[in-house]
N, C-alpha and C. Protein backbone atom coordinates (compact mmCIF):
# COMPACT_ATOMS: atom_id res chain seq x y z
N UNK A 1 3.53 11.91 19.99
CA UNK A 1 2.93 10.64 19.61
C UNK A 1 3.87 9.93 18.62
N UNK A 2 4.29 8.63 18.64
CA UNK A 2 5.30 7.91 17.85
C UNK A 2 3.99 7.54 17.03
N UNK A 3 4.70 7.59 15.80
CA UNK A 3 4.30 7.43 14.45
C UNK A 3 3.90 5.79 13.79
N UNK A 4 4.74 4.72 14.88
CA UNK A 4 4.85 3.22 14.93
C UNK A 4 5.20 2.91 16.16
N UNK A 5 4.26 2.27 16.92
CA UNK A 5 4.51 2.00 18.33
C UNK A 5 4.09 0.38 18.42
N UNK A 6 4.74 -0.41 18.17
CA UNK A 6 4.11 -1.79 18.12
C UNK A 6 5.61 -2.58 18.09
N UNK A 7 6.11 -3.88 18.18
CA UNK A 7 7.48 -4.14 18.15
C UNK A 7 8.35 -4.10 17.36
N UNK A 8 9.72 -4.18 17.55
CA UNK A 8 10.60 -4.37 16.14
C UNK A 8 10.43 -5.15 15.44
N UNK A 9 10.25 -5.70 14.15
CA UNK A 9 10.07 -6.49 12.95
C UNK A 9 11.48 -6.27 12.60
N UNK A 10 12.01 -7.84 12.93
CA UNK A 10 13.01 -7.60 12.02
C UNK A 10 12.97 -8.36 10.13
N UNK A 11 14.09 -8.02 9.47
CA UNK A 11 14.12 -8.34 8.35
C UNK A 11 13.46 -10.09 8.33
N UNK A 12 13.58 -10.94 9.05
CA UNK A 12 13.28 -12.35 8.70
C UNK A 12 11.89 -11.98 8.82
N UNK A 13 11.06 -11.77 9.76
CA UNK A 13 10.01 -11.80 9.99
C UNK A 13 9.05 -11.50 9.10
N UNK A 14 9.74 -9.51 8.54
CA UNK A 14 9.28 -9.21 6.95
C UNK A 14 9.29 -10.30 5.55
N UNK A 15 10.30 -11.18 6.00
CA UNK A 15 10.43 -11.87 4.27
C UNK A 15 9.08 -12.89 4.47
N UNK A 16 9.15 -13.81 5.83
CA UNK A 16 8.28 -14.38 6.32
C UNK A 16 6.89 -13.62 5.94
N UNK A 17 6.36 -12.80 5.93
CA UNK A 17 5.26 -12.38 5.92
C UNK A 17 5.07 -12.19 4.54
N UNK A 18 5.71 -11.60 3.84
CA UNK A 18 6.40 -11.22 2.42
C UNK A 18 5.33 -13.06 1.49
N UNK A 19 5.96 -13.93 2.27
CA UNK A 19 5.71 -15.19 1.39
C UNK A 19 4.66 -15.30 2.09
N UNK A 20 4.03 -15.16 3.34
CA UNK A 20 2.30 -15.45 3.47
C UNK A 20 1.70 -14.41 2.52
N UNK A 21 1.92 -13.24 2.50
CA UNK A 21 0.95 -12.69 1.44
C UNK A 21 1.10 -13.55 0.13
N UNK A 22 1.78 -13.68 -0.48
CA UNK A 22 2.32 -14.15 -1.83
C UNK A 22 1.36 -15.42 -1.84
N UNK A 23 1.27 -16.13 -0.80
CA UNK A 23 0.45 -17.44 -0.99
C UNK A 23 -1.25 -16.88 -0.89
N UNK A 24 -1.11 -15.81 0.15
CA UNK A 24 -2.96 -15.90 0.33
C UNK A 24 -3.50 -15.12 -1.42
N UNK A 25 -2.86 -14.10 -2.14
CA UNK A 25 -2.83 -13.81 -3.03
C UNK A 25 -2.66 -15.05 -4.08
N UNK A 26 -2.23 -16.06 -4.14
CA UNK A 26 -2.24 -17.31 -5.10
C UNK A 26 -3.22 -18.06 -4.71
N UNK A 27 -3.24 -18.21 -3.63
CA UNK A 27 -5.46 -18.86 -3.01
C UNK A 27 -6.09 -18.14 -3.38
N UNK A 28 -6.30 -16.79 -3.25
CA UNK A 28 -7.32 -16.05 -4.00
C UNK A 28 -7.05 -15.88 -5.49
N UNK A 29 -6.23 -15.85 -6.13
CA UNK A 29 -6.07 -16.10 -7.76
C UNK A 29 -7.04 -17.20 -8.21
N UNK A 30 -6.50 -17.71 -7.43
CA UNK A 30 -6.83 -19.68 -7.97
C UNK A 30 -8.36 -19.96 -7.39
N UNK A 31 -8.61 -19.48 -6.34
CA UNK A 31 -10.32 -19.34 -6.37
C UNK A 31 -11.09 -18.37 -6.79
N UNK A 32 -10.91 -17.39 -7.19
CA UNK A 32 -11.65 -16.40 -7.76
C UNK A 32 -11.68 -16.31 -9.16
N UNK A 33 -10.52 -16.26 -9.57
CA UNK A 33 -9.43 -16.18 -10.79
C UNK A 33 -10.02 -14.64 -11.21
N UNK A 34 -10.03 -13.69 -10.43
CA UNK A 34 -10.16 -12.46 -10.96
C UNK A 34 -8.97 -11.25 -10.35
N UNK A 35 -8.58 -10.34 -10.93
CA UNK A 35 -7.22 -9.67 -10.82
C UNK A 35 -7.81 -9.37 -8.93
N UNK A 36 -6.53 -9.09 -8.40
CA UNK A 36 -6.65 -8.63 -7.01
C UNK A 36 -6.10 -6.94 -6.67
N UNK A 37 -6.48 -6.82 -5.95
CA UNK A 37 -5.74 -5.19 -5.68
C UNK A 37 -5.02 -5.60 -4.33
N UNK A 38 -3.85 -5.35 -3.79
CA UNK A 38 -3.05 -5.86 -2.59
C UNK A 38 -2.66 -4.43 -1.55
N UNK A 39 -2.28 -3.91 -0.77
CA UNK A 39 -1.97 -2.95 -0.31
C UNK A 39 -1.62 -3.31 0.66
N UNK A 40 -0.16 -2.48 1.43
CA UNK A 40 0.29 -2.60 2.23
C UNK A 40 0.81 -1.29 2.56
N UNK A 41 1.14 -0.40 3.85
CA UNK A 41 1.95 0.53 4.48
C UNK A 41 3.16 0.89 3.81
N UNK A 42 3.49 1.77 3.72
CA UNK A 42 4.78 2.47 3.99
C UNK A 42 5.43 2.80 5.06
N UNK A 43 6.19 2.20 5.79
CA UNK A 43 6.53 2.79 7.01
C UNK A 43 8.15 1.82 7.44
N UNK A 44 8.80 3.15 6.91
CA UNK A 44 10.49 2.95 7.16
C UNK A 44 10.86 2.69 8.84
N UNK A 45 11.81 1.72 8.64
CA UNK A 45 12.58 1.70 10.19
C UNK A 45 12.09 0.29 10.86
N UNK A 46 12.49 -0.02 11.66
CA UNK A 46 12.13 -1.64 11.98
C UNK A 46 10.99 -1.54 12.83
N UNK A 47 9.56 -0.64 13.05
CA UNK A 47 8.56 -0.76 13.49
C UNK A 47 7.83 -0.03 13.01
N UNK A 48 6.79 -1.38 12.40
CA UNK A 48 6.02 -1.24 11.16
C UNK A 48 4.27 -1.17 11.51
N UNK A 49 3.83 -1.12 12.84
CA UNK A 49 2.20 -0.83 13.35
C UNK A 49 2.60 0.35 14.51
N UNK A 50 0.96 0.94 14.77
CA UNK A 50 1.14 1.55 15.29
C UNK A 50 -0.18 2.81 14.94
N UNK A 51 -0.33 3.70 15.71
CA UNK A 51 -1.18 4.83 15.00
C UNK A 51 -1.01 5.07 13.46
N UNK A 52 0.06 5.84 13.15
CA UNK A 52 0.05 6.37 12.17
C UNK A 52 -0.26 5.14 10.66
N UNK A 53 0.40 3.72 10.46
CA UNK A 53 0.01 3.58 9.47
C UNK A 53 -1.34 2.89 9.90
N UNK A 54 -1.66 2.44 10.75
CA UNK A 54 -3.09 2.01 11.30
C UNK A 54 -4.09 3.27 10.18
N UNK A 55 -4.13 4.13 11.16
CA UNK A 55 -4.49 5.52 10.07
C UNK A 55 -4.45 5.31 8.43
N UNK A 56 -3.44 4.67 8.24
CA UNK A 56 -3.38 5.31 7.06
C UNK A 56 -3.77 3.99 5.81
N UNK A 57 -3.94 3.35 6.84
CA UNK A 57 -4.74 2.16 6.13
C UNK A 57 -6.42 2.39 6.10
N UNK A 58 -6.73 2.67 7.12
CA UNK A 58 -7.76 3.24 7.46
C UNK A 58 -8.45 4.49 6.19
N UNK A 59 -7.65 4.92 6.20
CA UNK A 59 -7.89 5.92 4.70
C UNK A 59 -8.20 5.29 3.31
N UNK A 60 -7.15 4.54 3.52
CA UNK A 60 -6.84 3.91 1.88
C UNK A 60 -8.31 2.83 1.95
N UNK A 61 -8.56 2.13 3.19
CA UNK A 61 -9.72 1.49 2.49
C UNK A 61 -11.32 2.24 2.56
N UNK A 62 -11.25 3.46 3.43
CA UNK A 62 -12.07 4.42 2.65
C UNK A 62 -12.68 4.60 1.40
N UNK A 63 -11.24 4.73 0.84
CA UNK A 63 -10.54 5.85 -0.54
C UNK A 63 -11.26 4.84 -1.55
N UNK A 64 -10.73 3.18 -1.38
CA UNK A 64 -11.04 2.45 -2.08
C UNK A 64 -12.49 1.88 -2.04
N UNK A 65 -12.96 2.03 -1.05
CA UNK A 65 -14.01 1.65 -1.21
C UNK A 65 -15.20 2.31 -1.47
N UNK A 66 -15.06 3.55 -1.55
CA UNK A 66 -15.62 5.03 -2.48
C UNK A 66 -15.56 4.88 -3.74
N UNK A 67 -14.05 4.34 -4.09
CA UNK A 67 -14.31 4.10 -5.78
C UNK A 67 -14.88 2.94 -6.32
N UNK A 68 -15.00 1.76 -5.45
CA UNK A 68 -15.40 0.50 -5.75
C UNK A 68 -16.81 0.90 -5.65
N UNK A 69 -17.30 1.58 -4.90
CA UNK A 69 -19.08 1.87 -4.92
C UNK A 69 -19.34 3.00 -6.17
N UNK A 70 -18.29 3.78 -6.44
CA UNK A 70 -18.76 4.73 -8.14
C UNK A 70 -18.45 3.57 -9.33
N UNK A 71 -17.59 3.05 -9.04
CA UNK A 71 -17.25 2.29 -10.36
C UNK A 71 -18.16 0.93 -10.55
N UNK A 72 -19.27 0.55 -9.39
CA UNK A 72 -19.95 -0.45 -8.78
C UNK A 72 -19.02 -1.65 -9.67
N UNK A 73 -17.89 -1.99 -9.22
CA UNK A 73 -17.27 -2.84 -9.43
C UNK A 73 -17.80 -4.13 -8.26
N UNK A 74 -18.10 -5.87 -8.40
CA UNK A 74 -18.30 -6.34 -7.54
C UNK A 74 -17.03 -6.80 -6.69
N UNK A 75 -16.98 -6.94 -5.90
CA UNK A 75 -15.65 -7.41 -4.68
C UNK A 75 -16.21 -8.62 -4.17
N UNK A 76 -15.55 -9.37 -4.61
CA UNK A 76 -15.84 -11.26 -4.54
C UNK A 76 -14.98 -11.60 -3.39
N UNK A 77 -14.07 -10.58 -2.79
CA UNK A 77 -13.37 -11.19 -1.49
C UNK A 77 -12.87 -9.72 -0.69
N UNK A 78 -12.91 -9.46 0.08
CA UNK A 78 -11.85 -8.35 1.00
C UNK A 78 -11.54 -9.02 2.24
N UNK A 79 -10.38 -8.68 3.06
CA UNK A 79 -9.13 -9.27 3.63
C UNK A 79 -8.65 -8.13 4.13
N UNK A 80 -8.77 -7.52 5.13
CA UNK A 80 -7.77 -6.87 5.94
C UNK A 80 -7.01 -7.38 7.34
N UNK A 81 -5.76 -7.49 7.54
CA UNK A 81 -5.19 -7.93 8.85
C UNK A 81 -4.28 -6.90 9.30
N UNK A 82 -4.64 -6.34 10.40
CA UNK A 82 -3.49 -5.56 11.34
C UNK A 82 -2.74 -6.48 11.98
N UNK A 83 -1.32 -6.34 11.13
CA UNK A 83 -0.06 -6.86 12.15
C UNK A 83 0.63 -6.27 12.15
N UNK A 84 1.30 -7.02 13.32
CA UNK A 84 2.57 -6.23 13.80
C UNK A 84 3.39 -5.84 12.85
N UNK A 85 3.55 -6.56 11.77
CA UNK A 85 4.29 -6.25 10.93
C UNK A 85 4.38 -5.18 9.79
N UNK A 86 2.71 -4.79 10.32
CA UNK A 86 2.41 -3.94 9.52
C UNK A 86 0.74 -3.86 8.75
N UNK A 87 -0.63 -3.33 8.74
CA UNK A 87 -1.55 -3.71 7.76
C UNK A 87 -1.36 -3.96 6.73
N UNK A 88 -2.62 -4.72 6.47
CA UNK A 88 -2.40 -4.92 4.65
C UNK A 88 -3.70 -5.36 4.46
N UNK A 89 -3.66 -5.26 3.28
CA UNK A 89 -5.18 -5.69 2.75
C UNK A 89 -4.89 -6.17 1.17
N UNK A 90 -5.97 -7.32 0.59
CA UNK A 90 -6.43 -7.95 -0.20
C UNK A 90 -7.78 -7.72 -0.63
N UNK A 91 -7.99 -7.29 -1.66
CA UNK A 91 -9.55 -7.09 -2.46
C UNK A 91 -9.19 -7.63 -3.81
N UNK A 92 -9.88 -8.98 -4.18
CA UNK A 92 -10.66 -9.21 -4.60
C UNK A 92 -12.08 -8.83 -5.56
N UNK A 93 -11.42 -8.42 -7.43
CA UNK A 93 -12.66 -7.23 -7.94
C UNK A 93 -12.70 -7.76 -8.97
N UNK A 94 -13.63 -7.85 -9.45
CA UNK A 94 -14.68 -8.31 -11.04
C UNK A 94 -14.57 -7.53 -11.98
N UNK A 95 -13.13 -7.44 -12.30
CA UNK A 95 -12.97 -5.74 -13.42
C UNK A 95 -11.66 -6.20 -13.84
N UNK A 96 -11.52 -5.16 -14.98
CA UNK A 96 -10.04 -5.93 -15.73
C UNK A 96 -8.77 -5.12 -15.08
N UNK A 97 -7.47 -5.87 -14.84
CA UNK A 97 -6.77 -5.67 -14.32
C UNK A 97 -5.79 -4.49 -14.88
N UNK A 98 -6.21 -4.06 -16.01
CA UNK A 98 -5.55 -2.43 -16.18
C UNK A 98 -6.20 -1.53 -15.66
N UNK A 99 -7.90 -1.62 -15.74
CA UNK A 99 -8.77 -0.57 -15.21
C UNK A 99 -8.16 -0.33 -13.75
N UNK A 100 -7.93 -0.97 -13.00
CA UNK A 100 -7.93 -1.44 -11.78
C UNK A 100 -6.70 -0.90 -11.69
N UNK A 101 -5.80 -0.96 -12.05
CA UNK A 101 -4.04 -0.36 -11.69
C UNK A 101 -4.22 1.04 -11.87
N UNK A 102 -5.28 1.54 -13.22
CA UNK A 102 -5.09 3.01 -13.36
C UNK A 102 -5.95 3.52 -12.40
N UNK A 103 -7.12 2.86 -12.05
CA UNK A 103 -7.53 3.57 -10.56
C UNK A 103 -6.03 3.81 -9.48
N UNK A 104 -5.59 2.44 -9.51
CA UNK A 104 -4.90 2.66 -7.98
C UNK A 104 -4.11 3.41 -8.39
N UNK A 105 -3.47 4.05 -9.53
CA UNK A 105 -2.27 5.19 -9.80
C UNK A 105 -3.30 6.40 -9.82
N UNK A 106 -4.56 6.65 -9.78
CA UNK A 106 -5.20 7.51 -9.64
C UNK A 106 -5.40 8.18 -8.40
N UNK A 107 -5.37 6.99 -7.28
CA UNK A 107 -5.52 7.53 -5.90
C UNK A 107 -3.78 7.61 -5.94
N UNK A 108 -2.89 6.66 -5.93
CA UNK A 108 -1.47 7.64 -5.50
C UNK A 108 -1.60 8.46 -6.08
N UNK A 109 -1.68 9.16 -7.07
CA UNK A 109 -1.23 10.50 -7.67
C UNK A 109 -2.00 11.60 -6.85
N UNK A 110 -3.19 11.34 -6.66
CA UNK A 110 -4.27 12.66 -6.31
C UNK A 110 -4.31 13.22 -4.45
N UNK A 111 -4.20 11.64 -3.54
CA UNK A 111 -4.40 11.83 -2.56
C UNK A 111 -3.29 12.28 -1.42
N UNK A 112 -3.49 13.26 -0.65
CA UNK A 112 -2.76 13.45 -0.14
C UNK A 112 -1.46 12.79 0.69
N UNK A 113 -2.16 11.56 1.46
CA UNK A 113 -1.24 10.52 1.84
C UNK A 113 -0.75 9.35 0.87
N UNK A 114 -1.18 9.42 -0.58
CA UNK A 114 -0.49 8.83 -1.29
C UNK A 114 0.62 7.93 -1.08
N UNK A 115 1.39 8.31 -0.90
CA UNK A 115 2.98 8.07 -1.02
C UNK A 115 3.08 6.93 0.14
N UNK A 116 2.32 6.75 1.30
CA UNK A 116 2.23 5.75 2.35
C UNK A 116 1.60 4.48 1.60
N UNK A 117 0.80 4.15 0.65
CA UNK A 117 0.16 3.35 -0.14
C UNK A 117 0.72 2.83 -0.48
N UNK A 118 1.31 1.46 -0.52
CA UNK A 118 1.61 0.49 -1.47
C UNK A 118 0.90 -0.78 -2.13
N UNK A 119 0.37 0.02 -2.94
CA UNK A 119 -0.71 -0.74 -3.96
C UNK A 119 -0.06 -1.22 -5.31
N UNK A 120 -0.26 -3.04 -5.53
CA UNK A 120 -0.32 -3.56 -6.16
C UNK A 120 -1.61 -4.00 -6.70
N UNK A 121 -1.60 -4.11 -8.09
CA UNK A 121 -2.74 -4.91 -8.68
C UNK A 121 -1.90 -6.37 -9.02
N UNK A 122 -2.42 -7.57 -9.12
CA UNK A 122 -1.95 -9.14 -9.27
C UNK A 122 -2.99 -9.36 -10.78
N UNK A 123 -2.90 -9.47 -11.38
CA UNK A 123 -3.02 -10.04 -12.64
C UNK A 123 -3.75 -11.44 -12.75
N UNK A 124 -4.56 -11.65 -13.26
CA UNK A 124 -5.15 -13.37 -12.64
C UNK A 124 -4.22 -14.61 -13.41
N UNK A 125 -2.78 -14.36 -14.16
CA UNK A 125 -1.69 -15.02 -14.29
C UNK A 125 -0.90 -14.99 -13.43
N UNK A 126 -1.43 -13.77 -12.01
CA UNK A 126 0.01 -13.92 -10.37
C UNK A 126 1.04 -12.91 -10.62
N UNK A 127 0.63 -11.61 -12.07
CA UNK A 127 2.07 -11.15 -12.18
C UNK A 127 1.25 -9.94 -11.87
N UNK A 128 1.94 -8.56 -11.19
CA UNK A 128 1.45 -7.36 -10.44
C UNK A 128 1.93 -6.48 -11.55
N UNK A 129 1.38 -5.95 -11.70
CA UNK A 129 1.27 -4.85 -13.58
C UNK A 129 1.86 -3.89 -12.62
N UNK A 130 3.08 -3.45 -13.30
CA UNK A 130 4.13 -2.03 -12.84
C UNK A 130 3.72 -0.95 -13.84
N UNK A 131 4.10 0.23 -12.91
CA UNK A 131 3.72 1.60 -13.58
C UNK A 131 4.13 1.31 -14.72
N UNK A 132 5.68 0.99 -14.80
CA UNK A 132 6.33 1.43 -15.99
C UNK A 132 5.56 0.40 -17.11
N UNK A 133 4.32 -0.84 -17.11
CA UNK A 133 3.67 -1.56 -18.11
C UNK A 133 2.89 -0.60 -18.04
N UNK A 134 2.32 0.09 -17.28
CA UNK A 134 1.33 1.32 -17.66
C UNK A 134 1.67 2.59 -18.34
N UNK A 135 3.00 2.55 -18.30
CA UNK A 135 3.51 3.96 -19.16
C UNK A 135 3.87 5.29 -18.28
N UNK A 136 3.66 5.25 -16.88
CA UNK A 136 3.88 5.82 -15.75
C UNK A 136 5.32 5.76 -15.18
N UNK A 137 5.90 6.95 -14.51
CA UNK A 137 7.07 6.64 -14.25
C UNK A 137 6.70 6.10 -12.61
N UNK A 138 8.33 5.66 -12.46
CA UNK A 138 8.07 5.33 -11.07
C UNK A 138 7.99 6.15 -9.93
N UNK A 139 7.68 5.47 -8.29
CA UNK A 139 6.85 6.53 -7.57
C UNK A 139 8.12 7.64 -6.85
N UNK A 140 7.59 8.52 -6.48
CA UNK A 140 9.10 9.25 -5.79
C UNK A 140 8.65 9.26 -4.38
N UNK A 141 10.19 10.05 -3.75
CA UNK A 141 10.55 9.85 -2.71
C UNK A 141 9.63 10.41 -1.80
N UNK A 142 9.50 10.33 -0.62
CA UNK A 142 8.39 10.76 0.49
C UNK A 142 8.71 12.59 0.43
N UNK A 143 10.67 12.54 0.12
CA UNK A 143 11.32 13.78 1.05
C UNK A 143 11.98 14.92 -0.55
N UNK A 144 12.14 14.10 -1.63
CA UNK A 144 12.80 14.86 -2.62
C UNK A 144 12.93 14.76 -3.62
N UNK A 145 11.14 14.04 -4.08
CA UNK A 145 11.17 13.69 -5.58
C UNK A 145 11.87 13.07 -6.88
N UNK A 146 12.94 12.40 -5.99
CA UNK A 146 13.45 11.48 -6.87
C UNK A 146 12.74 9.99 -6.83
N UNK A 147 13.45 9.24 -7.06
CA UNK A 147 12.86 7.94 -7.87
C UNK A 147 13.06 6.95 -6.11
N UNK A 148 11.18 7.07 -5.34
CA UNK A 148 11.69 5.93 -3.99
C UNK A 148 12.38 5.24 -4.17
N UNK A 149 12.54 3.64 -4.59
CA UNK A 149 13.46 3.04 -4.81
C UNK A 149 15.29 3.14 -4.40
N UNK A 150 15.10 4.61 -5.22
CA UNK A 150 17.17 5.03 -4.99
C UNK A 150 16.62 5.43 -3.98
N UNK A 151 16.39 6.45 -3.47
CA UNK A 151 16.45 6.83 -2.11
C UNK A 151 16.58 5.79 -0.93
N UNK A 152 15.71 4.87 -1.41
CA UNK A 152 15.58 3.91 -0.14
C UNK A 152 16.45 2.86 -0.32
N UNK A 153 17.13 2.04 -1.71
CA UNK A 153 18.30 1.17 -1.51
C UNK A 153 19.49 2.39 -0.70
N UNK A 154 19.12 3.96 -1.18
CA UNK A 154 20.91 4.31 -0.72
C UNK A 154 20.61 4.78 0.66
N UNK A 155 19.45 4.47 1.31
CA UNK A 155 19.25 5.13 1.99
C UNK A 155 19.93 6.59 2.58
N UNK A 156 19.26 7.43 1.51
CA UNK A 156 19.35 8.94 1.31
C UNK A 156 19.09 10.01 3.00
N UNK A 157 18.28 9.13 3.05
CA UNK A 157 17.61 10.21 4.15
C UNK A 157 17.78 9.59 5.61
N UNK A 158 17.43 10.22 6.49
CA UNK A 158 17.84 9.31 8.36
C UNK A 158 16.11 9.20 8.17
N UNK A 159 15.87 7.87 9.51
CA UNK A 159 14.69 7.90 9.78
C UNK A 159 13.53 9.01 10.37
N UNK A 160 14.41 9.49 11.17
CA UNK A 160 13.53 10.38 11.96
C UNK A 160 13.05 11.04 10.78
N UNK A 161 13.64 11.69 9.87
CA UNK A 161 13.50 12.24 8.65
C UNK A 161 12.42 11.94 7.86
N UNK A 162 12.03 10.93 7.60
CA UNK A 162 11.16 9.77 6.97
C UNK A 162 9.49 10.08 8.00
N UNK A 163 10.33 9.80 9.31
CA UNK A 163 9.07 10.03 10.26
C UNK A 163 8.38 11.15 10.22
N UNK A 164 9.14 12.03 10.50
CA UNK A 164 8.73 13.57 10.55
C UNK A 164 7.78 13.86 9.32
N UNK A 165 8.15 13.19 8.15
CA UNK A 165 7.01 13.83 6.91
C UNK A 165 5.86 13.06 7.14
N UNK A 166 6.15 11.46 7.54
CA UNK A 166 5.02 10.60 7.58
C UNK A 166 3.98 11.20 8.64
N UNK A 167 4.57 11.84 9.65
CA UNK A 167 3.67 12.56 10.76
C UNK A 167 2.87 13.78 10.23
N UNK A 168 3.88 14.11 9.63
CA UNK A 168 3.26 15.66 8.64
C UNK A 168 2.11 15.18 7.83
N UNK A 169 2.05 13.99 6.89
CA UNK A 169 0.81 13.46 6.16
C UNK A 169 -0.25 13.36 6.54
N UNK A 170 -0.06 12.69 7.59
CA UNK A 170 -1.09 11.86 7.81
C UNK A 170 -2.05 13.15 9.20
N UNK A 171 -1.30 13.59 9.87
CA UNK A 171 -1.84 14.62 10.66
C UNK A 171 -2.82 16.07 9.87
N UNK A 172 -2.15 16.22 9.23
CA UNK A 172 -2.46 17.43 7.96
C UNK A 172 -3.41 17.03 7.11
N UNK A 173 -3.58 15.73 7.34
CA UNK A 173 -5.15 14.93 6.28
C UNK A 173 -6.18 15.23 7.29
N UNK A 174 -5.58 14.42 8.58
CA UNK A 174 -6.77 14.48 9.50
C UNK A 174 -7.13 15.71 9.84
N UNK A 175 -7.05 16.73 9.79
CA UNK A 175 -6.84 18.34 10.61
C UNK A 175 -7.84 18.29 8.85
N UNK A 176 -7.82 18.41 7.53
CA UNK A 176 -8.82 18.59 6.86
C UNK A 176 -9.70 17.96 6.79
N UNK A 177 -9.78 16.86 7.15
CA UNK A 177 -10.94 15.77 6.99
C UNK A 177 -12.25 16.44 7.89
């Protein structure tokens, strides 16, 4: 089973999409005016849908929406779109925007598929609070615990490589679930 089976995305298409989120996230700032939580896939290589992060979006708004019902935080907007380019989702929450980041560093740290998560919190000034304003280091690699980021500007690792763990995650969740 391929891990992303949906078309190539190339780089324009990503930046393109890159600036529609950025705007629907500044419409929802500007009408809500309450911090947002943003999330998007992890998924290396130029095809970005497909089972696996389908899945793994699928989890994350589970995950999140388990804690949004303990923390009975209200959600004044949610937004999910499967594209080609990849899922993503927008929520929209009535809570202060540190509470809200240390949740989402709560689910990367704890959950098994973690590391596929790319969760931002947006600030209701438009600026996305980084670990390192939280005092957290940054996130590591899928394959060798260094700092994602280097791994992925030097690109450290081959794809298949990348794939193979992402298959390992997300399969090894479902097999406990």
């Amino acid at each position: 089973m391929a891990t992303a089976s949906g078309p190539v995305v190339s780089l324009d298409e990503l930046l393109d999409v890159k600036e529609e989120r950025a705007a629907r996230q500044a419409a929802a700032l500007s009408k809500f005016g309450k911090p947002l939580v943003s999330v998007t896939i992890v998924m290396p290589g130029p095809v970005k849908d497909g089972w696996f992060p389908r899945r793994a979006m699928e989890i994350f708004l589970q995950e999140l929406d388990t804690l949004i019902g303990l923390r009975t935080w209200p959600v004044l907007s949610r937004l999910v779109l499967w594209r080609s380019t990849g899922p993503e989702g927008i929520y929209v929450i009535d809570a202060d925007a540190r509470v809200l980041k240390s949740a989402a560093m709560d689910l990367e740290e704890r959950h098994p598929i973690d590391r596929l998560w790319d969760i931002d919190v947006i600030t209701t000034d438009g600026a996305p609070l980084s670990r390192a304003q939280m005092g957290v280091p940054a996130r590591q690699c899928l394959l060798c615990g260094q700092p994602a980021r280097e791994c992925g500007r030097s690109r450290r690792h081959s794809l298949p490589e990348l794939i193979k763990q992402i298959r390992t995650m997300v399969n090894c969740f479902d097999l406990r679930a």
